[in-house]
N, C-alpha and C. Protein backbone atom coordinates (compact mmCIF):
# COMPACT_ATOMS: atom_id res chain seq x y z
N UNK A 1 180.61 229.17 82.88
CA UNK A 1 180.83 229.57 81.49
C UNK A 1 180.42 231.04 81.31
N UNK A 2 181.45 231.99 80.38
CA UNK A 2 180.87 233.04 80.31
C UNK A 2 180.76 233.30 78.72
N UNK A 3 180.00 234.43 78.35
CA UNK A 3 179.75 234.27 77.08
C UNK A 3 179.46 236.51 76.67
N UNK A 4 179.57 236.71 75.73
CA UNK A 4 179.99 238.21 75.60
C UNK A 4 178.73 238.72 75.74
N UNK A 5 178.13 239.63 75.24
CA UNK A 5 176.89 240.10 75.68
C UNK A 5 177.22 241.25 74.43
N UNK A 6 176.17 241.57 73.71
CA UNK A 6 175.88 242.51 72.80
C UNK A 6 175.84 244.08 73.31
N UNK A 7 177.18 245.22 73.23
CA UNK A 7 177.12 246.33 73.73
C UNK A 7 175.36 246.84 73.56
N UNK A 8 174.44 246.89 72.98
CA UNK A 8 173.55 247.63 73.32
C UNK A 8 172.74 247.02 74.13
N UNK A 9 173.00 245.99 74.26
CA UNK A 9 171.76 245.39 75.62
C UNK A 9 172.80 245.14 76.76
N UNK A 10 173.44 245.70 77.05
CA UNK A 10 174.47 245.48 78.12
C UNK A 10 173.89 246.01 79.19
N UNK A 11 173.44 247.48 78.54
CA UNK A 11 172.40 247.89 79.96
C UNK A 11 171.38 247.12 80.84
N UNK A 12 171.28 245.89 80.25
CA UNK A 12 170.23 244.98 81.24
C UNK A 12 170.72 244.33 82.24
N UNK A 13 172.32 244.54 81.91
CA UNK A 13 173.30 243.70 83.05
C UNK A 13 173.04 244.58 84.28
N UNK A 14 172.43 245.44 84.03
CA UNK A 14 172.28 246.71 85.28
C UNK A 14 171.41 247.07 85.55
N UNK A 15 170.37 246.81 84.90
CA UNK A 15 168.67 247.28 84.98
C UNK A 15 167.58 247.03 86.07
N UNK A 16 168.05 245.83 86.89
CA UNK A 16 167.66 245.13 87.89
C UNK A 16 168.27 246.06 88.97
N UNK A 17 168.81 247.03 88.70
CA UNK A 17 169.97 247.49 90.31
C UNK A 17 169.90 246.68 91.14
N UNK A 18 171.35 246.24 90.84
CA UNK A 18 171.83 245.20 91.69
C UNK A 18 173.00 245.91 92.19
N UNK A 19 173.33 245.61 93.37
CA UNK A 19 174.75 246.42 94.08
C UNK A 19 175.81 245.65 93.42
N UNK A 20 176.88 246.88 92.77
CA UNK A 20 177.88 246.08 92.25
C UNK A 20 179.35 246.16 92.55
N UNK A 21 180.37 245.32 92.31
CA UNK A 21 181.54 246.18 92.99
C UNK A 21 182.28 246.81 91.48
N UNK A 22 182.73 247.77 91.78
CA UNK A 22 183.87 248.86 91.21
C UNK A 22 185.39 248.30 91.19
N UNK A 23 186.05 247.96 90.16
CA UNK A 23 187.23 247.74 90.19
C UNK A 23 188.19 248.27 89.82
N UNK A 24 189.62 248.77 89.79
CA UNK A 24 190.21 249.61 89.18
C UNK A 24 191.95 249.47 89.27
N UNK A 25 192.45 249.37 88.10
CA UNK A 25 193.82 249.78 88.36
C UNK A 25 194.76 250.25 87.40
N UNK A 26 196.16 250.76 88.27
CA UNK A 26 196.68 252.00 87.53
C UNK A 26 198.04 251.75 88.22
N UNK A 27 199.02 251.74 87.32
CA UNK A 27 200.25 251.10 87.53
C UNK A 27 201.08 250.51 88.82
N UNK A 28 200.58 249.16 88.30
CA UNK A 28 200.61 248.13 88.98
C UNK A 28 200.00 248.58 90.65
N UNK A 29 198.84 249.32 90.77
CA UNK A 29 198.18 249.51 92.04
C UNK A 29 196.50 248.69 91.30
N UNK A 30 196.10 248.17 92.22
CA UNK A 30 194.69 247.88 91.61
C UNK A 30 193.69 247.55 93.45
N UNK A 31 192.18 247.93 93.02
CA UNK A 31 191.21 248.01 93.81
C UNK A 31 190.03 247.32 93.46
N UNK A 32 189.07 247.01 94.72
CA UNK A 32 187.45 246.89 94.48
C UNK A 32 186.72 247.39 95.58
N UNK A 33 185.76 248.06 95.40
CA UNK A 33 185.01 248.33 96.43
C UNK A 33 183.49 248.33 95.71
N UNK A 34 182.34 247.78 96.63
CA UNK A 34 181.23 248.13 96.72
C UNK A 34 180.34 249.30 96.43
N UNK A 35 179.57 249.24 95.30
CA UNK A 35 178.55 250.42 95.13
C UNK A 35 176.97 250.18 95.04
N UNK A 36 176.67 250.65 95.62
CA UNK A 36 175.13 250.36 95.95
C UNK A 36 174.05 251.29 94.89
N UNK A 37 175.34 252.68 94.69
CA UNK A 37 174.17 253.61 93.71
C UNK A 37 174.67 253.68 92.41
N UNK A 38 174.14 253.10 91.39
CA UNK A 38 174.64 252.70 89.94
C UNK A 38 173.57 252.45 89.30
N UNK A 39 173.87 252.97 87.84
CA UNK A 39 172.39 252.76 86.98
C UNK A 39 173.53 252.98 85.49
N UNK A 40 172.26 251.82 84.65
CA UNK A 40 172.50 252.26 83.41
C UNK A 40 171.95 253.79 82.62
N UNK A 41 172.59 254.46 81.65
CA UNK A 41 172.02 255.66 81.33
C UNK A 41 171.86 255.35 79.07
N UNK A 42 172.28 254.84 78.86
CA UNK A 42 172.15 255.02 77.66
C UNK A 42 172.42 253.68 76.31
N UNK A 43 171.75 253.30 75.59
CA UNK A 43 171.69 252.23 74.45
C UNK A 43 172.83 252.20 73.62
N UNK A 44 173.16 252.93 73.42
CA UNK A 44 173.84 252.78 72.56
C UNK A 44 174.86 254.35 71.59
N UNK A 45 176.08 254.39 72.24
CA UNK A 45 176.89 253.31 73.24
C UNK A 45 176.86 253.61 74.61
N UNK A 46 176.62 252.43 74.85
CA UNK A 46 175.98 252.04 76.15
C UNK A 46 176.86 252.86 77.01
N UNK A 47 176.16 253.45 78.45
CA UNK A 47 176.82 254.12 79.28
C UNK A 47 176.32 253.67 80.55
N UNK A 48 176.97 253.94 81.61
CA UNK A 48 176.69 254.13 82.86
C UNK A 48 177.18 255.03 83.77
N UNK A 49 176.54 254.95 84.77
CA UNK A 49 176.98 255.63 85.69
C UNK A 49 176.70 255.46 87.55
N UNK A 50 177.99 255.72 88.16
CA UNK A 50 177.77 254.88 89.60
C UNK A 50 178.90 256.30 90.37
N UNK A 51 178.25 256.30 91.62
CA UNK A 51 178.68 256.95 92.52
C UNK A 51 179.92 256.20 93.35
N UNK A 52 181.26 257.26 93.24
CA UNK A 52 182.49 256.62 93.74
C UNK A 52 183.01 257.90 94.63
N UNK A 53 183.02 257.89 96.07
CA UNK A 53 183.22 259.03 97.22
C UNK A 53 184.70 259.35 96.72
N UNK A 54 184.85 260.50 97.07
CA UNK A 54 186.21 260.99 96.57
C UNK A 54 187.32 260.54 97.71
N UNK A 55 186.91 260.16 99.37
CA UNK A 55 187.67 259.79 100.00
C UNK A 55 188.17 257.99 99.65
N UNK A 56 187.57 257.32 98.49
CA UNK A 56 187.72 255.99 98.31
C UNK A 56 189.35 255.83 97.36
N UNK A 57 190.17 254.95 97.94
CA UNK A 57 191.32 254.48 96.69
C UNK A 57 190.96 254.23 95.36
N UNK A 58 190.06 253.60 95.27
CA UNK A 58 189.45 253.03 94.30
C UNK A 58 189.34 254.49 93.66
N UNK A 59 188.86 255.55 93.56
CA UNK A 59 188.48 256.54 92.63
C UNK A 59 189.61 257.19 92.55
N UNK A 60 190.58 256.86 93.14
CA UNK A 60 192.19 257.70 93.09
C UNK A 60 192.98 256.81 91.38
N UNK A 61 192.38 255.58 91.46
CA UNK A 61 193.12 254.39 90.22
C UNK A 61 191.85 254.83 89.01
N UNK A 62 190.29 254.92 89.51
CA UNK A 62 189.84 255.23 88.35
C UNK A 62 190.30 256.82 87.59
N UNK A 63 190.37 257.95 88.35
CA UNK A 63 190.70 258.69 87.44
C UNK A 63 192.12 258.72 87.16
N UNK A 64 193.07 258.00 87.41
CA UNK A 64 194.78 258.12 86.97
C UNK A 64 194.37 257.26 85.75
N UNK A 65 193.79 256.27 85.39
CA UNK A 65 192.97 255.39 84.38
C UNK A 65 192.30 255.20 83.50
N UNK A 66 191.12 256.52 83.66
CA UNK A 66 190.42 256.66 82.87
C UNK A 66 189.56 255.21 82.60
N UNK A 67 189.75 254.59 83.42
CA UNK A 67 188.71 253.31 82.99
C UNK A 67 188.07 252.51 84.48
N UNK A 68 187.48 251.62 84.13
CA UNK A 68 187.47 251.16 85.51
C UNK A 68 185.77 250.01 85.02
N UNK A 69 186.12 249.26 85.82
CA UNK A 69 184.65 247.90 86.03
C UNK A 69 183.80 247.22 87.02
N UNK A 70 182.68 247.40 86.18
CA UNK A 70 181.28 246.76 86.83
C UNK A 70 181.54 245.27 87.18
N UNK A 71 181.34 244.82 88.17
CA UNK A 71 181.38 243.01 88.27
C UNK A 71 180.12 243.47 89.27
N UNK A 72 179.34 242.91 88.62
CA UNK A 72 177.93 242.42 89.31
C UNK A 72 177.92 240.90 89.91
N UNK A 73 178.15 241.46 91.60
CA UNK A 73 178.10 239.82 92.18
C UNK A 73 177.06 239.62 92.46
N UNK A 74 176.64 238.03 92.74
CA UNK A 74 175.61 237.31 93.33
C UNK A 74 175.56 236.74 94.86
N UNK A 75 174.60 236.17 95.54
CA UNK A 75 174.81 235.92 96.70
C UNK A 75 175.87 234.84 97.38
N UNK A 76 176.09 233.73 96.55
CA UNK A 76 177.47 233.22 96.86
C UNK A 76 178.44 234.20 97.25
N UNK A 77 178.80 235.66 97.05
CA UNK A 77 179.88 236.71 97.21
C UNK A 77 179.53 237.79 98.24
N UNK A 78 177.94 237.99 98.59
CA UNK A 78 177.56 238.60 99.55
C UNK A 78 178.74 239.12 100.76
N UNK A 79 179.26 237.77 101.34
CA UNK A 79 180.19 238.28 102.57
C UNK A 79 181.27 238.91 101.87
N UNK A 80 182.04 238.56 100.64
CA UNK A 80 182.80 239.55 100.22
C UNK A 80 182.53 240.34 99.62
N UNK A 81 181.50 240.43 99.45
CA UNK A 81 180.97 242.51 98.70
C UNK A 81 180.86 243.07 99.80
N UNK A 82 180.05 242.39 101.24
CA UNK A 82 180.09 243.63 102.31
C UNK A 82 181.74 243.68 103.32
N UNK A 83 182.26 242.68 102.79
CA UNK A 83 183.77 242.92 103.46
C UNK A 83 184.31 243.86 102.19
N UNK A 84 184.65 244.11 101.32
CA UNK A 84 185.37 245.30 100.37
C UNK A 84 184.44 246.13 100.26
N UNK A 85 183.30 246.41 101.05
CA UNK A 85 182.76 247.73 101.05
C UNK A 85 182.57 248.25 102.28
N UNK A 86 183.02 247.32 103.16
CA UNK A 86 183.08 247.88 104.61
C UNK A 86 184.57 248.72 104.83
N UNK A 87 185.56 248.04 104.05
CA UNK A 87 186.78 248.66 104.66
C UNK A 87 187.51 249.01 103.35
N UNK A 88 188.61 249.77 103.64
CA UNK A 88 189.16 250.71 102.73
C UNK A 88 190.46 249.92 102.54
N UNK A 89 191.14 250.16 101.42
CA UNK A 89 192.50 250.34 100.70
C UNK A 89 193.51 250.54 101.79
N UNK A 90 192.95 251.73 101.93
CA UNK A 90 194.24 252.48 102.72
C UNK A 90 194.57 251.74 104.10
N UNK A 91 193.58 250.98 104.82
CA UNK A 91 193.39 250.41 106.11
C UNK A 91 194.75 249.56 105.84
N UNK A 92 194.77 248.41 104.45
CA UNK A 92 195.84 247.23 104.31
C UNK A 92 196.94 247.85 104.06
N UNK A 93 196.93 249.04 103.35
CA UNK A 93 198.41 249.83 103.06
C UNK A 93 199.26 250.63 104.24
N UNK A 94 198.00 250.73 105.57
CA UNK A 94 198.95 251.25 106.89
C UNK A 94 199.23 250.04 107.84
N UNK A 95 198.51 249.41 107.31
CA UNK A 95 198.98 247.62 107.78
C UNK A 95 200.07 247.47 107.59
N UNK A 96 200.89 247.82 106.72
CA UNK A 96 202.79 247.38 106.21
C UNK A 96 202.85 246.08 105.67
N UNK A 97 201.36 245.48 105.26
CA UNK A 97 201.45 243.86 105.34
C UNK A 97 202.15 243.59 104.52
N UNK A 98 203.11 244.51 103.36
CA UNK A 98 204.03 244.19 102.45
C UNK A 98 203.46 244.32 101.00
N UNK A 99 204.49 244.66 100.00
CA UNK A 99 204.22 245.24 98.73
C UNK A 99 203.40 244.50 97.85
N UNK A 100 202.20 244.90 97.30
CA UNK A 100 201.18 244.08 96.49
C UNK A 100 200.03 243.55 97.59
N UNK A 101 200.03 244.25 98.76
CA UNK A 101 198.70 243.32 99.18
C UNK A 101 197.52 244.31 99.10
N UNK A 102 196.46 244.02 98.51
CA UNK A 102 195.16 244.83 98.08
C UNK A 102 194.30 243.74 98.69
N UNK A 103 192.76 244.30 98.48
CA UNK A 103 192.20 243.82 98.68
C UNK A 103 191.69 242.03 98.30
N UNK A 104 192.10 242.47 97.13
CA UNK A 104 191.81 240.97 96.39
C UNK A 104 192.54 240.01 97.05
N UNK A 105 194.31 240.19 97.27
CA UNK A 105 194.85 239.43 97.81
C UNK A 105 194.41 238.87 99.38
N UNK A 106 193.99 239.89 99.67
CA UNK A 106 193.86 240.27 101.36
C UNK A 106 192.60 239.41 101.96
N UNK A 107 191.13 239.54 100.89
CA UNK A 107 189.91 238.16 100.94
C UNK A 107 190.22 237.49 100.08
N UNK A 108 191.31 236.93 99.75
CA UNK A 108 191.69 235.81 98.87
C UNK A 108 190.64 235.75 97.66
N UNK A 109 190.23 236.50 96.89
CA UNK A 109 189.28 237.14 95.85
C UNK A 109 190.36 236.81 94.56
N UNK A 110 189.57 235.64 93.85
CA UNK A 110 190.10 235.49 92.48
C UNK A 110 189.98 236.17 90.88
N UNK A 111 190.58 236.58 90.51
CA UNK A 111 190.18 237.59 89.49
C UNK A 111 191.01 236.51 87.80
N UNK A 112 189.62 237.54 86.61
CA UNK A 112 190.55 237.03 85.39
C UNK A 112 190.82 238.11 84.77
N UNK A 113 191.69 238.38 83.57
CA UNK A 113 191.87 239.30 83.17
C UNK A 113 191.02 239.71 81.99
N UNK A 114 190.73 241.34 81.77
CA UNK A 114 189.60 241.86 81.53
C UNK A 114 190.41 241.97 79.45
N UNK A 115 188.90 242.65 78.92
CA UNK A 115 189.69 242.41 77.25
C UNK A 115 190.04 243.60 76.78
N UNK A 116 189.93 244.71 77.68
CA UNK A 116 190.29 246.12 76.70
C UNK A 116 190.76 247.25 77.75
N UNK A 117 190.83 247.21 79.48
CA UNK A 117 191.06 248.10 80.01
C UNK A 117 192.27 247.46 81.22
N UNK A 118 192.77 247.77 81.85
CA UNK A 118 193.32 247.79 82.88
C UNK A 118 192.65 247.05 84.33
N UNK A 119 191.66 247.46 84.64
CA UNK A 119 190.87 246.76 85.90
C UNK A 119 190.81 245.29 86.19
N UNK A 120 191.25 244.35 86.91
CA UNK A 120 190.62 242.96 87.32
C UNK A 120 189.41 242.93 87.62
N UNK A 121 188.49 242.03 86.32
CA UNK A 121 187.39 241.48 86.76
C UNK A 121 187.62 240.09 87.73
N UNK A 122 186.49 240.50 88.92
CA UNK A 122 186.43 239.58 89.24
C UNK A 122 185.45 238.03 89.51
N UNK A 123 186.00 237.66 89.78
CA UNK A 123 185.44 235.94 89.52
C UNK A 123 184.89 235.27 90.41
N UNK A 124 184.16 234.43 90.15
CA UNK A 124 182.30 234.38 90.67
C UNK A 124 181.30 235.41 90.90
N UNK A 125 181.10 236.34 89.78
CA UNK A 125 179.89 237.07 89.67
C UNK A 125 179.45 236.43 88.73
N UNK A 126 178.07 237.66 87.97
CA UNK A 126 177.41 236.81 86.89
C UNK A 126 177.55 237.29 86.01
N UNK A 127 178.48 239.11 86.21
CA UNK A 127 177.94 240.16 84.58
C UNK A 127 179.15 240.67 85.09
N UNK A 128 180.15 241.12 83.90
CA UNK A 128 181.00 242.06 84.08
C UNK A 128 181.08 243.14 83.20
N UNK A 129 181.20 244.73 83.53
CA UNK A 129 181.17 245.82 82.11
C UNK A 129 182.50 246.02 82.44
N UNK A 130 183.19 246.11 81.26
CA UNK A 130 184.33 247.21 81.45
C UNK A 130 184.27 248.43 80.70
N UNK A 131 184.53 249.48 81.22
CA UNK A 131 183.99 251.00 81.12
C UNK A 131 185.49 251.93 80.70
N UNK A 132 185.05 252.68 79.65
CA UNK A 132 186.32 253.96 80.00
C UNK A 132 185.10 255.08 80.37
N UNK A 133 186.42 255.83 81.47
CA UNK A 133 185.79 256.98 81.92
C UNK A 133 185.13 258.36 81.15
N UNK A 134 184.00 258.49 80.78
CA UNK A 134 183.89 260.06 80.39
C UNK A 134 184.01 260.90 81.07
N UNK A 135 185.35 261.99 80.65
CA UNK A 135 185.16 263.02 81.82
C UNK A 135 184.17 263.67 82.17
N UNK A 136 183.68 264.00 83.29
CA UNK A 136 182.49 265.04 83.64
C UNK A 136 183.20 265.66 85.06
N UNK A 137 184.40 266.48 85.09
CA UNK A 137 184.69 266.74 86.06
C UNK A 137 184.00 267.37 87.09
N UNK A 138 182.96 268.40 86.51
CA UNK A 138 182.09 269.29 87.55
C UNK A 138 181.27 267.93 88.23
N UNK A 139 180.61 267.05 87.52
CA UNK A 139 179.75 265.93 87.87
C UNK A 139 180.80 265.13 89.22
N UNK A 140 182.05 264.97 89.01
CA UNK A 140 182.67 264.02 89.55
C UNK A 140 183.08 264.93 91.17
N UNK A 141 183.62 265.75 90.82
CA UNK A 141 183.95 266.70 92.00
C UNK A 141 182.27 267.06 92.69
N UNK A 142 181.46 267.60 92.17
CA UNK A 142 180.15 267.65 93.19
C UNK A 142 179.83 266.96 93.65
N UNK A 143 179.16 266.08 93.14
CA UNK A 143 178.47 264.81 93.02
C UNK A 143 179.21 263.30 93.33
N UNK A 144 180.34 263.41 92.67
CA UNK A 144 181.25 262.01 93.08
C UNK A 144 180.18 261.45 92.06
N UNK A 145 179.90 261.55 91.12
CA UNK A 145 178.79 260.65 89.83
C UNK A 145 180.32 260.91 88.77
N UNK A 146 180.40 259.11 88.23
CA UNK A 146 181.69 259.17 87.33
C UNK A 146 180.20 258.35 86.03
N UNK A 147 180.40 258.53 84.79
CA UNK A 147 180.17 258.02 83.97
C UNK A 147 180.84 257.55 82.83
N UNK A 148 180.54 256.33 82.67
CA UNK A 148 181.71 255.75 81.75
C UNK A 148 180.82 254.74 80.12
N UNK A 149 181.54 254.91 79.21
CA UNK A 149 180.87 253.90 78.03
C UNK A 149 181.61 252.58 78.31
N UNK A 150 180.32 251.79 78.15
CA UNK A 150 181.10 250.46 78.16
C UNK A 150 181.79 250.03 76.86
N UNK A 151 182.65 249.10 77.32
CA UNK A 151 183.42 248.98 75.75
C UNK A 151 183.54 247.17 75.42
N UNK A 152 182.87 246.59 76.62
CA UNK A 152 183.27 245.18 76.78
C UNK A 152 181.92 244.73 77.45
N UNK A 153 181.70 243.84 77.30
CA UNK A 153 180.77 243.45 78.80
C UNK A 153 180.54 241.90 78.04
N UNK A 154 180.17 241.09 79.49
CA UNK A 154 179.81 239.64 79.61
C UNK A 154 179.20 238.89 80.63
N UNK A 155 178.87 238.19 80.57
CA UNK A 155 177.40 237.27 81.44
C UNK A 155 177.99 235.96 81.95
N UNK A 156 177.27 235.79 83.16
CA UNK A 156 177.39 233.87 82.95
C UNK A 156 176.25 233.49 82.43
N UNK A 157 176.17 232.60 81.71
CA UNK A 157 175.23 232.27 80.64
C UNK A 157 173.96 231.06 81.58
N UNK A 158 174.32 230.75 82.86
CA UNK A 158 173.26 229.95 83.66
C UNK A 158 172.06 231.57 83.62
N UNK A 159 172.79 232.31 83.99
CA UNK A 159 171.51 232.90 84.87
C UNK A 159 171.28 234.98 83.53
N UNK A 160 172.06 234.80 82.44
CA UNK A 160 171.84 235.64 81.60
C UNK A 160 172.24 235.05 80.10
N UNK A 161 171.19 235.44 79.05
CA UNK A 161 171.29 234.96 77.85
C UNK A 161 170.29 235.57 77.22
N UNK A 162 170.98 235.34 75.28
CA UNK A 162 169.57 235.78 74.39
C UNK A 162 169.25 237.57 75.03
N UNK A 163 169.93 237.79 75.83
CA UNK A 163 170.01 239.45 76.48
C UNK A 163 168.69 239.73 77.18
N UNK A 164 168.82 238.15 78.17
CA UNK A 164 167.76 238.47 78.96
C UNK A 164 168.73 237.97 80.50
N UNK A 165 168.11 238.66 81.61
CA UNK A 165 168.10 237.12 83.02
C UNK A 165 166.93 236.35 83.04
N UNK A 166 167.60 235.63 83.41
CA UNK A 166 166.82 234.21 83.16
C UNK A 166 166.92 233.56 84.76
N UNK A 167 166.54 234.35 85.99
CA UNK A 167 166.08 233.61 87.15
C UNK A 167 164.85 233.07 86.71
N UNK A 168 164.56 231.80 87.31
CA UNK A 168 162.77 230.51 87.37
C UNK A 168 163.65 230.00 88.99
N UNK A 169 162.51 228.84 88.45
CA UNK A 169 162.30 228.56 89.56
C UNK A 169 163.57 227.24 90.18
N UNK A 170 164.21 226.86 88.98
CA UNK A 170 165.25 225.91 88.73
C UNK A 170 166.45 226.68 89.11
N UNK A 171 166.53 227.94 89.13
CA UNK A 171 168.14 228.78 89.20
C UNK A 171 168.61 229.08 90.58
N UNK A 172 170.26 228.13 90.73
CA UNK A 172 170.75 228.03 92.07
C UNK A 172 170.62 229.50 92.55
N UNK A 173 169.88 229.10 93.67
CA UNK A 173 170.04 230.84 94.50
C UNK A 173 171.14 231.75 94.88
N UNK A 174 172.76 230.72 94.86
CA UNK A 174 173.78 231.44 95.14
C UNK A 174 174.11 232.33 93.95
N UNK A 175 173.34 232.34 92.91
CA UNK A 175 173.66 232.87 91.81
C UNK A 175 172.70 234.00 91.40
N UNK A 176 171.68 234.64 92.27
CA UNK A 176 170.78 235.76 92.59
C UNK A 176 171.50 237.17 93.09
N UNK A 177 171.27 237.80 92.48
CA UNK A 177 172.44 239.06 92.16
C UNK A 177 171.81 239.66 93.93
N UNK A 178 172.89 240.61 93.75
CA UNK A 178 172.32 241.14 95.09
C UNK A 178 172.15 242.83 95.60
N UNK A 179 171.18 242.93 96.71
CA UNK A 179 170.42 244.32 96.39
C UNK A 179 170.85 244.69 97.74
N UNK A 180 171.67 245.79 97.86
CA UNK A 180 171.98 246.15 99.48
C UNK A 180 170.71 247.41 99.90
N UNK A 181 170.47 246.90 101.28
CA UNK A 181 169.33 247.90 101.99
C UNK A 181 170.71 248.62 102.82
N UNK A 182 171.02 247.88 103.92
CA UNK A 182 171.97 249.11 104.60
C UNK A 182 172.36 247.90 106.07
N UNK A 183 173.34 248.17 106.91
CA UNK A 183 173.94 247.14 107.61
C UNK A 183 174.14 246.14 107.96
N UNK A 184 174.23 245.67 106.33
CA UNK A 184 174.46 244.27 106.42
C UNK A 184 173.85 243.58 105.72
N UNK A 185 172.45 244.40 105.68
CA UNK A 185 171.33 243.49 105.14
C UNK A 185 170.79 243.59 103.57
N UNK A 186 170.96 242.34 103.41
CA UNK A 186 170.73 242.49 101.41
C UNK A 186 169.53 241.72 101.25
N UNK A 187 168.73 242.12 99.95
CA UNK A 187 168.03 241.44 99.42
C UNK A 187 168.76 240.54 98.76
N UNK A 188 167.75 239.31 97.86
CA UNK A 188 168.23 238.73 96.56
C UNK A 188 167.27 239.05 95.60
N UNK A 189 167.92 239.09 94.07
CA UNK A 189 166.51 238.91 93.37
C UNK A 189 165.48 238.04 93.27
N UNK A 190 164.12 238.35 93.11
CA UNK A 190 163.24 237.15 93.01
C UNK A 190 163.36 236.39 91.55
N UNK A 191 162.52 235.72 91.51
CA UNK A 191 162.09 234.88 90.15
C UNK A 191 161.75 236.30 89.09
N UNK A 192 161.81 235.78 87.89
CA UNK A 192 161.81 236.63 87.12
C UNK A 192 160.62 236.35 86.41
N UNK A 193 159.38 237.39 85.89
CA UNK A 193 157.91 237.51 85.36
C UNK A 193 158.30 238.16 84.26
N UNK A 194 157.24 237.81 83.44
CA UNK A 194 156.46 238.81 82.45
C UNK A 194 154.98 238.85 82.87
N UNK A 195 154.50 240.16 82.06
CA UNK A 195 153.36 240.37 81.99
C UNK A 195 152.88 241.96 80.61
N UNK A 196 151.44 242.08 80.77
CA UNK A 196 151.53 242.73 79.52
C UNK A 196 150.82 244.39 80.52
N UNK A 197 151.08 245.45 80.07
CA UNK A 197 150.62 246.73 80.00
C UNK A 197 149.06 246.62 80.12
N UNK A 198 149.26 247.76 81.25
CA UNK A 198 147.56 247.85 81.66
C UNK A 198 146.64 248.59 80.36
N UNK A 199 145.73 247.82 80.28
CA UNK A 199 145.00 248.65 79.00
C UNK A 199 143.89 249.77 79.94
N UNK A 200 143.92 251.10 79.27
CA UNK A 200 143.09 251.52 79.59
C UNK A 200 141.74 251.45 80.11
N UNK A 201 141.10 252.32 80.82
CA UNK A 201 139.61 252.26 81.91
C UNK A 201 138.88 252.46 80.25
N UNK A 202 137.85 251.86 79.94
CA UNK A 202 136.94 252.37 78.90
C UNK A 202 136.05 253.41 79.74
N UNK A 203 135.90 254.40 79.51
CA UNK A 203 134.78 255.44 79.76
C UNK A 203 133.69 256.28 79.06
N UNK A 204 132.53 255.83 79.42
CA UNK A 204 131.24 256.65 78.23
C UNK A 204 131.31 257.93 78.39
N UNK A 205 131.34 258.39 77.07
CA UNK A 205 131.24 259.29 76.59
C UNK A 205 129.96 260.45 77.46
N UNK A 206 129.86 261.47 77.58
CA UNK A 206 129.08 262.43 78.38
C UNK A 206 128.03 262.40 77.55
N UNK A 207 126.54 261.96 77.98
CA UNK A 207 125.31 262.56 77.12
C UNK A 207 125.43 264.26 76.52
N UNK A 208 125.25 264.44 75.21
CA UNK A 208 124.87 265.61 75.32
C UNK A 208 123.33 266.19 75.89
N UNK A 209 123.47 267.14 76.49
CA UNK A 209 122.20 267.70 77.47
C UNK A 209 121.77 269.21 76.53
């Protein structure tokens, strides 16, 4: 079940940095690939921002687009976040495997359709944003840093709600977002705490002498 999520707390769908994939498309071409460096930047209206290499397809559909989406997967999807971030677009398109095969088709990756942009979200994650692009061309050309306002976003309601996550100790683990270190190897998130702010050291005051 998914359920919408309030644009100003949307940023929590991202707050945990969790590696997410990037989706994008632009007449009748569409992509996903893996990003590991992504952060929320702002409340309201909510923004983000995630690093997309200029040699990737995927950033060829986000800027013809101007839009493009966050799907924050969990570990059930692990092997297909590091298979669409291991290999490229272009690899299936010198393949000849025939007109319309992308990635999605290619790991048999099920997608639904998104409520305000162009991109396929895809299906079995836990959080999806959909974003239009703000230009920042100097940002995008140096840096490869694209930032976008979200205009949509939504949760699965097991493991986010009330505009919180809600991992305990009851929450299926295939559903633990996921944190890439580097070849191969991912974290999951742990259980989720509270706790309160360290109160200050009390310190006496200096005798006067």
């Amino acid at each position: 079940m998914r359920a919408p999520v309030e644009l100003p707390k949307s940023y929590r769908l991202l707050n945990h940095g969790p590696t997410v994939l990037v989706s994008a498309a632009h007449g009748g071409r569409r992509n996903v690939m893996a990003a590991a460096w992504n952060m929320a930047l702002d409340f309201n209206p909510p923004k983000v921002a995630v690093v997309i290499d200029k040699a990737t397809y995927t950033r060829e559909l986000v800027e013809a687009s101007a839009s493009f989406a966050i799907n924050v997967p969990c570990r059930a999807l692990a092997a297909a976040t590091l298979a669409v971030g291991q290999h490229s677009a272009r690899e299936l398109i010198s393949l000849r495997e025939g007109a319309g095969t992308d990635k999605f088709a290619h790991y048999g990756l099920a997608t639904f359709a998104p409520s305000t942009i162009e991109a396929p979200l895809l299906e079995g994650c836990v959080a999806w944003l959909e974003c239009r692009l703000i230009p920042e061309p100097h940002n995008q050309r140096r840096y490869d840093l694209f930032i976008g306002e979200v205009v949509a976003a939504q949760a699965d309601t097991r493991v986010f709600s009330n505009g919180h996550w809600q991992y305990g100790p009851g929450t299926d683990p295939s559903l633990h977002t996921l944190h890439y270190v580097a070849g191969g190897h991912f974290f999951a998130i742990g259980e989720a705490f509270e706790t309160s702010a360290l109160e200050p050291v009390d310190r006496p005051r200096p005798e006067n002498t």
